[in-house]
PDB file of N, CA and C in Angstrom:
ATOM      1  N   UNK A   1      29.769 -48.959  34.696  1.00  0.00           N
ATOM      2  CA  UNK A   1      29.632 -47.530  34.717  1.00  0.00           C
ATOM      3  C   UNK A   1      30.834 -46.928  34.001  1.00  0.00           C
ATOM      4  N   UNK A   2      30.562 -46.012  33.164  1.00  0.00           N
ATOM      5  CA  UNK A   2      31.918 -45.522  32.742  1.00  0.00           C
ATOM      6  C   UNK A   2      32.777 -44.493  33.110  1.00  0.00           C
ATOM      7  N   UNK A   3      33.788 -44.121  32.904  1.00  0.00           N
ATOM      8  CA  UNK A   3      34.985 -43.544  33.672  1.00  0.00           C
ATOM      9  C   UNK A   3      34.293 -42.002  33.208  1.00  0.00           C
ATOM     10  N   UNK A   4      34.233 -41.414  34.321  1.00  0.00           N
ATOM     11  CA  UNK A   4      33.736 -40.212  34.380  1.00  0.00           C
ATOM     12  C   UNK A   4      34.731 -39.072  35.490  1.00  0.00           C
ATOM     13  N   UNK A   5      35.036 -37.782  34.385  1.00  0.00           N
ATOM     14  CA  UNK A   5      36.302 -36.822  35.329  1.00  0.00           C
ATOM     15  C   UNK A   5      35.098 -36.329  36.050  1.00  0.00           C
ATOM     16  N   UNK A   6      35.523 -36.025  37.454  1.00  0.00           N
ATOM     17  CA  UNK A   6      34.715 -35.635  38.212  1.00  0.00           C
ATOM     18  C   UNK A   6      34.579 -34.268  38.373  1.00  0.00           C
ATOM     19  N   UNK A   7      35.572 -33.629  37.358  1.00  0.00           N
ATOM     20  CA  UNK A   7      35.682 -31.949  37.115  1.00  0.00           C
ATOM     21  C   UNK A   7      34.766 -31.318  36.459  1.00  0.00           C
ATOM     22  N   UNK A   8      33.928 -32.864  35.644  1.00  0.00           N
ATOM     23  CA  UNK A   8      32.863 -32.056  34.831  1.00  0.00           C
ATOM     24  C   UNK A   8      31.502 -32.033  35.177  1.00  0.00           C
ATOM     25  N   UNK A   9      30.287 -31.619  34.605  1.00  0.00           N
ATOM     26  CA  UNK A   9      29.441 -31.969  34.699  1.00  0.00           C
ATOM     27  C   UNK A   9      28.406 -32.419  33.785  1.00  0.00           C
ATOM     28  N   UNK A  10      27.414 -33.262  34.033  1.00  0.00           N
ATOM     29  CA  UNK A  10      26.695 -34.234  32.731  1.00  0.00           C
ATOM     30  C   UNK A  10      25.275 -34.130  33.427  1.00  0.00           C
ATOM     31  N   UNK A  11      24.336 -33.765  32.465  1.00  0.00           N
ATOM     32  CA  UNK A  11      23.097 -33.906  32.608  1.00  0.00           C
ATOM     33  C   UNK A  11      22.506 -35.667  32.509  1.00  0.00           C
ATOM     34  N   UNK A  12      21.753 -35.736  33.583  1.00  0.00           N
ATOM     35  CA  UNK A  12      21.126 -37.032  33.868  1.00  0.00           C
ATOM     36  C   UNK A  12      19.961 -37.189  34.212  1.00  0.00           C
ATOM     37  N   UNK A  13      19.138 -38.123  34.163  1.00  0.00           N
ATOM     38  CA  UNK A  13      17.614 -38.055  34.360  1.00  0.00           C
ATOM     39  C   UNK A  13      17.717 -39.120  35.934  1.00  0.00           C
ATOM     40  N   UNK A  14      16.702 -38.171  36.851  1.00  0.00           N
ATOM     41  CA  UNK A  14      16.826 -39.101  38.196  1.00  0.00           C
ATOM     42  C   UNK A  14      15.264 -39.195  38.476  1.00  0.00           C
ATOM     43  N   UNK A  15      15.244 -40.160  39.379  1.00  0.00           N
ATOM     44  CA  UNK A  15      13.854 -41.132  39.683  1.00  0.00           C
ATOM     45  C   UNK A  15      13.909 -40.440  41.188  1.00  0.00           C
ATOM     46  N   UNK A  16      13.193 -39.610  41.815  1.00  0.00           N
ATOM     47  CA  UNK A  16      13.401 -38.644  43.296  1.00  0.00           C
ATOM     48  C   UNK A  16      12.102 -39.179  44.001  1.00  0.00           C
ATOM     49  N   UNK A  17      12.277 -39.243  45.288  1.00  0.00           N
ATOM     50  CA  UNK A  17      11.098 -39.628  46.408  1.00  0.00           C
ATOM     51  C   UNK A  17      10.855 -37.989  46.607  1.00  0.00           C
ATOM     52  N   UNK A  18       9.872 -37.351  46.547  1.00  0.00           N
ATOM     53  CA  UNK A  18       9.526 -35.792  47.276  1.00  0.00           C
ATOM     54  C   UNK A  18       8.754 -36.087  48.318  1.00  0.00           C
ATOM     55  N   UNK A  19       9.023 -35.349  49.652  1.00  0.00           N
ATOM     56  CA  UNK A  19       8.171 -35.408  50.673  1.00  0.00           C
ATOM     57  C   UNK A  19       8.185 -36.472  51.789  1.00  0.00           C
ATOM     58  N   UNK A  20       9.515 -36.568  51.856  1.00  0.00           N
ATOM     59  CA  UNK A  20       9.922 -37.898  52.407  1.00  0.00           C
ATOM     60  C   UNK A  20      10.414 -37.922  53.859  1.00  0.00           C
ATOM     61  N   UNK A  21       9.272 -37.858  54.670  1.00  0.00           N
ATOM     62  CA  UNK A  21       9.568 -37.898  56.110  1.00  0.00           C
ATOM     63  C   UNK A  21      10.497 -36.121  56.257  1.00  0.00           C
ATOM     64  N   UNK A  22      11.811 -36.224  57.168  1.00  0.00           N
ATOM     65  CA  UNK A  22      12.232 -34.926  56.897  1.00  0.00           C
ATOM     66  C   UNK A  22      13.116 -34.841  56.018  1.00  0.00           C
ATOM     67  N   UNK A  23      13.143 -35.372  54.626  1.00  0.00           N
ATOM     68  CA  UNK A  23      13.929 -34.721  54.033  1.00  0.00           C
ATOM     69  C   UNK A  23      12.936 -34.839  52.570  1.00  0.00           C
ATOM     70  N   UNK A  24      13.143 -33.286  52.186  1.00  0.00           N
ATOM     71  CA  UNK A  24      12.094 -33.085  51.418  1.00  0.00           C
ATOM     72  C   UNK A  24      11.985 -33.890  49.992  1.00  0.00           C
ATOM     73  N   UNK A  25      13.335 -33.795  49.384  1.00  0.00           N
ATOM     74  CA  UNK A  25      13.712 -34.677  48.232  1.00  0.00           C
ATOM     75  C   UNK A  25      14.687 -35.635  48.687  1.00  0.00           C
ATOM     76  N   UNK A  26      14.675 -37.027  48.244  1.00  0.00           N
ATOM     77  CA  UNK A  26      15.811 -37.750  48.243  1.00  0.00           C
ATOM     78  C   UNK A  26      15.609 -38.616  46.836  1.00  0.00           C
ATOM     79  N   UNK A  27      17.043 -38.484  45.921  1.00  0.00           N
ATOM     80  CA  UNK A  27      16.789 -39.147  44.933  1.00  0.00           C
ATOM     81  C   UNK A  27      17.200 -40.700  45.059  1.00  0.00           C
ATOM     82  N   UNK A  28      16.765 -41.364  44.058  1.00  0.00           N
ATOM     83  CA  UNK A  28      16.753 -42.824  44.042  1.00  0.00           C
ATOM     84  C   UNK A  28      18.015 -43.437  43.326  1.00  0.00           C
ATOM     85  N   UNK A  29      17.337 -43.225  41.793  1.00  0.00           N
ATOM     86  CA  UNK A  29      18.299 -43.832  40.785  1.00  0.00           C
ATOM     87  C   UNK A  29      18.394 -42.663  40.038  1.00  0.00           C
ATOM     88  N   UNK A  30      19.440 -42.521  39.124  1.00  0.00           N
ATOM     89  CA  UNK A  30      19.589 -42.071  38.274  1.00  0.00           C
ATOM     90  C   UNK A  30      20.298 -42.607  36.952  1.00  0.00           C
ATOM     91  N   UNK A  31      19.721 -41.857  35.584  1.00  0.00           N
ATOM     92  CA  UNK A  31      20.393 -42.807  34.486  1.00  0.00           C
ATOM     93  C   UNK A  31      21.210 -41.607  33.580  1.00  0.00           C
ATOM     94  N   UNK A  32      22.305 -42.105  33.049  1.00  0.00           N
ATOM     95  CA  UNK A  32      22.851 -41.283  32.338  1.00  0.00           C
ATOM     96  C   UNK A  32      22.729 -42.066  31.092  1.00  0.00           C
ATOM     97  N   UNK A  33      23.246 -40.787  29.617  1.00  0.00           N
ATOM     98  CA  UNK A  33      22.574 -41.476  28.229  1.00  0.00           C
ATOM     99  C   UNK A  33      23.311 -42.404  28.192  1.00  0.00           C
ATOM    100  N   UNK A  34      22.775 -43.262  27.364  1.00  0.00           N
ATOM    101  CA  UNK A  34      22.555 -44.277  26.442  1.00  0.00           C
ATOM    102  C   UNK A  34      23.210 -45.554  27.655  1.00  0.00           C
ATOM    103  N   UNK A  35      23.002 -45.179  28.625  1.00  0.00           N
ATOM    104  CA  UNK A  35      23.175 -45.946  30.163  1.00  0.00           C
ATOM    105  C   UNK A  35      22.245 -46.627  31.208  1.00  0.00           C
ATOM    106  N   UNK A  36      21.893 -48.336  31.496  1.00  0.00           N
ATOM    107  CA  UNK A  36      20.644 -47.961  32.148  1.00  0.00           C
ATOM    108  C   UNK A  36      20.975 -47.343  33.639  1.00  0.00           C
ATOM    109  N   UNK A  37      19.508 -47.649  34.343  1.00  0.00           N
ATOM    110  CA  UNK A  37      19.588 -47.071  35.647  1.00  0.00           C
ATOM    111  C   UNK A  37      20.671 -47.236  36.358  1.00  0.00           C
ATOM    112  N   UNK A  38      21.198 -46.202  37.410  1.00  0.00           N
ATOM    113  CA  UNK A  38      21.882 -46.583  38.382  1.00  0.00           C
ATOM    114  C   UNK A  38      21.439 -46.141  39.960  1.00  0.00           C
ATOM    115  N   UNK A  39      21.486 -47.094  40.690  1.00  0.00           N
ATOM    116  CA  UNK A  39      20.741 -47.225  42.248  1.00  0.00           C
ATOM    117  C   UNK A  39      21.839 -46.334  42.691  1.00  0.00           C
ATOM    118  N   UNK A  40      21.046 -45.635  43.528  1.00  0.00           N
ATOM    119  CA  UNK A  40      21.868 -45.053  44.731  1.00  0.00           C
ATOM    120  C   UNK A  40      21.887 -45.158  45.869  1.00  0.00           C
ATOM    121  N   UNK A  41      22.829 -45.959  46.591  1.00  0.00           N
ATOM    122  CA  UNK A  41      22.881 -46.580  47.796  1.00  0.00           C
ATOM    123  C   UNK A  41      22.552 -45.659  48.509  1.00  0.00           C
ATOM    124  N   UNK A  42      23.210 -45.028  49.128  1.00  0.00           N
ATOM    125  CA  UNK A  42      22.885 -43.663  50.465  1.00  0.00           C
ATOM    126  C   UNK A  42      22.606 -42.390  50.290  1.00  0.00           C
ATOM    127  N   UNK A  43      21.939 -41.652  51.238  1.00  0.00           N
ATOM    128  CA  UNK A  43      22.465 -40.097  50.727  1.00  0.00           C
ATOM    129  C   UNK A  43      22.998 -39.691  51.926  1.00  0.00           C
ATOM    130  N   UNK A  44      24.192 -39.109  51.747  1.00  0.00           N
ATOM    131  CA  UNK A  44      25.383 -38.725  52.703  1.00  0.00           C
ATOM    132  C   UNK A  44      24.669 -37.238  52.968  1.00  0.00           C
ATOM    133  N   UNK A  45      24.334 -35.865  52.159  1.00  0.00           N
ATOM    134  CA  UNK A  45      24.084 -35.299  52.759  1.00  0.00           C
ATOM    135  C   UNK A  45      23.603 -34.234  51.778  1.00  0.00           C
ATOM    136  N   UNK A  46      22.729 -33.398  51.767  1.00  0.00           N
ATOM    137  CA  UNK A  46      21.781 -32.225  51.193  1.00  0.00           C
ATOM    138  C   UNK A  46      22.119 -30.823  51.642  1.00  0.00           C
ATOM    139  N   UNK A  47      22.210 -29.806  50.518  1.00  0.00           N
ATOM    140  CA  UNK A  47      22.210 -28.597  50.858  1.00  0.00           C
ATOM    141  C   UNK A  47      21.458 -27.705  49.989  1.00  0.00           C
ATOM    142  N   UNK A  48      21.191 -26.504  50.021  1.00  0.00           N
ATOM    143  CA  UNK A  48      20.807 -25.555  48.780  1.00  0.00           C
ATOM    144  C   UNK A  48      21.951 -24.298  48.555  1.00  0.00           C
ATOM    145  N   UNK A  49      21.850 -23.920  47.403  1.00  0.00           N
ATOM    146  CA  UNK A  49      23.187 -23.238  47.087  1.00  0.00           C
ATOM    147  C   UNK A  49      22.317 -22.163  46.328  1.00  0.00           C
ATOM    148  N   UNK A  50      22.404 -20.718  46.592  1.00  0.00           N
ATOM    149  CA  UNK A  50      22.079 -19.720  45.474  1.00  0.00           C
ATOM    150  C   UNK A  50      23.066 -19.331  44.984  1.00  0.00           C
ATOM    151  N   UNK A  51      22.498 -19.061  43.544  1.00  0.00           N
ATOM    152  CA  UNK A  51      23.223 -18.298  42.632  1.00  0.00           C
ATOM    153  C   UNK A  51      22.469 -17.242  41.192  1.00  0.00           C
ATOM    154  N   UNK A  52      22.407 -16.174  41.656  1.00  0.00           N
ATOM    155  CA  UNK A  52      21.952 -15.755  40.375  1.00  0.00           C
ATOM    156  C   UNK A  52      20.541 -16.139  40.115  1.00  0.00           C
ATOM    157  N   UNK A  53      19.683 -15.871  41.549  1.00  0.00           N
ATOM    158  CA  UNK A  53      18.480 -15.922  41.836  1.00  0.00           C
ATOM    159  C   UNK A  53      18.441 -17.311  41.378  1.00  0.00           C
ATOM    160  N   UNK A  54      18.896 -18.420  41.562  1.00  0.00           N
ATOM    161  CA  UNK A  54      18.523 -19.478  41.009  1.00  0.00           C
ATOM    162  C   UNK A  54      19.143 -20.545  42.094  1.00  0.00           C
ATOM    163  N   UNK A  55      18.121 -21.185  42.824  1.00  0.00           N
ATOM    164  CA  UNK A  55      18.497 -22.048  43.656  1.00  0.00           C
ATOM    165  C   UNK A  55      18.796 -23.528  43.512  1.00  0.00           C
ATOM    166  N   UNK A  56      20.115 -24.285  43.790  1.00  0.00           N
ATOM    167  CA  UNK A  56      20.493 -25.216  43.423  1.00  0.00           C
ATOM    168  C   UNK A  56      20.399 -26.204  44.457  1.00  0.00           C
ATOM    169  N   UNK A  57      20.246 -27.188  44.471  1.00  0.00           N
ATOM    170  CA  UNK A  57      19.838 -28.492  45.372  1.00  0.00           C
ATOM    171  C   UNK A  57      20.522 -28.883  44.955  1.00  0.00           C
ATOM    172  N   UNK A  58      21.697 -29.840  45.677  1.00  0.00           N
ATOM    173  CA  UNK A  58      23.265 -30.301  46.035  1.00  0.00           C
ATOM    174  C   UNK A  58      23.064 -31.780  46.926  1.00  0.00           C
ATOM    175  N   UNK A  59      22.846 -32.671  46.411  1.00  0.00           N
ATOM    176  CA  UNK A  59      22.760 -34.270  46.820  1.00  0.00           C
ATOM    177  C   UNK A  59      23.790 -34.912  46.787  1.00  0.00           C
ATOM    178  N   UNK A  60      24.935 -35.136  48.148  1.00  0.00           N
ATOM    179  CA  UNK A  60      26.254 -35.621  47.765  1.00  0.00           C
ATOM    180  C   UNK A  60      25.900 -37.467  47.989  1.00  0.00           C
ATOM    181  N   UNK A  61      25.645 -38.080  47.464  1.00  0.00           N
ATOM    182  CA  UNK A  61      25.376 -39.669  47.444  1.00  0.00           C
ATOM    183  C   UNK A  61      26.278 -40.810  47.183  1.00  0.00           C
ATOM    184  N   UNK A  62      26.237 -41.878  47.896  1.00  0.00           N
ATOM    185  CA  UNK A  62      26.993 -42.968  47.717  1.00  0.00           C
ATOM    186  C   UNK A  62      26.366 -44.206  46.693  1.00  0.00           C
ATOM    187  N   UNK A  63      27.624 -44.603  45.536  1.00  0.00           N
ATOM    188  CA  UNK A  63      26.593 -45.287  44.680  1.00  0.00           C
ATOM    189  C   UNK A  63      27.744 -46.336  44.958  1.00  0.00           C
ATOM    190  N   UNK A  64      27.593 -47.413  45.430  1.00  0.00           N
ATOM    191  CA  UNK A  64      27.999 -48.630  45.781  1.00  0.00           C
ATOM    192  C   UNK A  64      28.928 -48.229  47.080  1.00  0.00           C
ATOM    193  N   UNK A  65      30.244 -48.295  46.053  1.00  0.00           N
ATOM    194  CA  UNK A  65      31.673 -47.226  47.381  1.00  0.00           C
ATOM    195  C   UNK A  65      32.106 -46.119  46.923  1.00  0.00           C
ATOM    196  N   UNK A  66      31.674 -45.619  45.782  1.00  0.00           N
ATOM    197  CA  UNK A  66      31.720 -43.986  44.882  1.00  0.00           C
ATOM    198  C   UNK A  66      30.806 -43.210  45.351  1.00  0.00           C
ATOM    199  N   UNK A  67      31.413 -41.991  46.096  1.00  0.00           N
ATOM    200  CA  UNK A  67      31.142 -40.909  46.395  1.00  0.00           C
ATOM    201  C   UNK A  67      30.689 -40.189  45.202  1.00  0.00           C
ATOM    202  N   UNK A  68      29.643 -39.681  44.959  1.00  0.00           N
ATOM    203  CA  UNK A  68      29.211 -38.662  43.897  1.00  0.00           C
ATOM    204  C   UNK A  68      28.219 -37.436  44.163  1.00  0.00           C
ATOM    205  N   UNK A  69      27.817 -36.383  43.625  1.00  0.00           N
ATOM    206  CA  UNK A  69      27.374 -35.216  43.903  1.00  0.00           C
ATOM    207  C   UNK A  69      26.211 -35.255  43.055  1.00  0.00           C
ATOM    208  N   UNK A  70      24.974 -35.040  42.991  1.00  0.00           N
ATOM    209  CA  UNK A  70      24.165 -34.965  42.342  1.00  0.00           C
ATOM    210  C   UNK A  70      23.372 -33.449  42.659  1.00  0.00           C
ATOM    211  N   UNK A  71      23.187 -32.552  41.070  1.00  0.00           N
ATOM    212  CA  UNK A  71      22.769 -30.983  41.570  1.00  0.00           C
ATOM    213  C   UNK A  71      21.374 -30.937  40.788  1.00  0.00           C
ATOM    214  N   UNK A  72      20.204 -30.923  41.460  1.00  0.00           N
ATOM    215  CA  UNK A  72      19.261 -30.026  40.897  1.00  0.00           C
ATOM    216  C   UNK A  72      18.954 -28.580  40.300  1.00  0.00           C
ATOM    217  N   UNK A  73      18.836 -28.032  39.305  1.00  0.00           N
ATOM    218  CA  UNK A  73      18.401 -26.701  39.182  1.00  0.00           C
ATOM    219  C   UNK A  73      16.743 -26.406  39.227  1.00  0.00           C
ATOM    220  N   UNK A  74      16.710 -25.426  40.231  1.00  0.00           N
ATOM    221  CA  UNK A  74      15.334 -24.826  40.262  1.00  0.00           C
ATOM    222  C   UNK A  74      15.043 -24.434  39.086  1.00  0.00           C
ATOM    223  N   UNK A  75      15.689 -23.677  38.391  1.00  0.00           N
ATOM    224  CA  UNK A  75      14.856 -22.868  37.043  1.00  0.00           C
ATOM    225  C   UNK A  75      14.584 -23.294  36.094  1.00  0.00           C
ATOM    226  N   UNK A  76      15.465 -24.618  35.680  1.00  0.00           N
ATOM    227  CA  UNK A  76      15.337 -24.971  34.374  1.00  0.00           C
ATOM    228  C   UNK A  76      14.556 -26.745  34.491  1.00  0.00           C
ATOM    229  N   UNK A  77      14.917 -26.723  36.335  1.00  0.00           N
ATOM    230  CA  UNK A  77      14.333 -27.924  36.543  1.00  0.00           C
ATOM    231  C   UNK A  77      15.330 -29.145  36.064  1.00  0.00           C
ATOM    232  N   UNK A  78      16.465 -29.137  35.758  1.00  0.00           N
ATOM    233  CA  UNK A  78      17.527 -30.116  35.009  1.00  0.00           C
ATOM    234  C   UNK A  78      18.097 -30.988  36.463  1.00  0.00           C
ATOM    235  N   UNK A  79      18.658 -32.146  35.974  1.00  0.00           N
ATOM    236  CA  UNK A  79      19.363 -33.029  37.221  1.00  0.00           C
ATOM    237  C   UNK A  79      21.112 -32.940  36.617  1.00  0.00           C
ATOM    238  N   UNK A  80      21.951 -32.697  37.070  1.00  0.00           N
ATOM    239  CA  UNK A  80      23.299 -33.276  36.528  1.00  0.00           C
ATOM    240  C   UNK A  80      23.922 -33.769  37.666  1.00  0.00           C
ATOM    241  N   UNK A  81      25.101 -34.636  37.472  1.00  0.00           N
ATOM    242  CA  UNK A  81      26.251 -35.061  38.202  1.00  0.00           C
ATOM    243  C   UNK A  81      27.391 -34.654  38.052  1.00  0.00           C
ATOM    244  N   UNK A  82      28.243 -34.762  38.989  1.00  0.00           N
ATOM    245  CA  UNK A  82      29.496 -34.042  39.243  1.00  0.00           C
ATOM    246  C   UNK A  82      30.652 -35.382  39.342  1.00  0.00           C
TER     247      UNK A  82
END
């Protein structure tokens, strides 16, 4: 995986379970470019965030022993990481 500042953010394509017992989304894997998949061990914990009529889905996940943040946008429909 490569060294990534965690100040930024990078659009990524994720593989999501919807409708999943009680939690409505939980994502799986996700891949960043020219990167293959990466599994995501746990999900630590879910929130929604507005802003600017535009609601954000906030997936903080464990990918092996790296803590990472994964954000949905409602409007444009995009996945990035933090």
């Amino acid at each position: 995986m490569k060294n990534f500042n965690k100040n930024q953010t990078e659009q990524v394509e994720v593989m999501a379970l919807f409708g999943y017992e009680m939690t409505p989304c939980q994502p799986l894997t996700f891949r960043r470019r020219g990167e293959s998949e990466t599994e995501i061990t746990d999900l630590l914990r879910t929130q929604i965030r507005f802003a600017g009529g535009v609601a954000f889905h906030i997936f903080d996940v464990l990918v092996g022993r790296e803590k990472m943040t994964l954000e949905f946008n409602s409007r444009d429909l995009s996945w990035s990481i933090k």
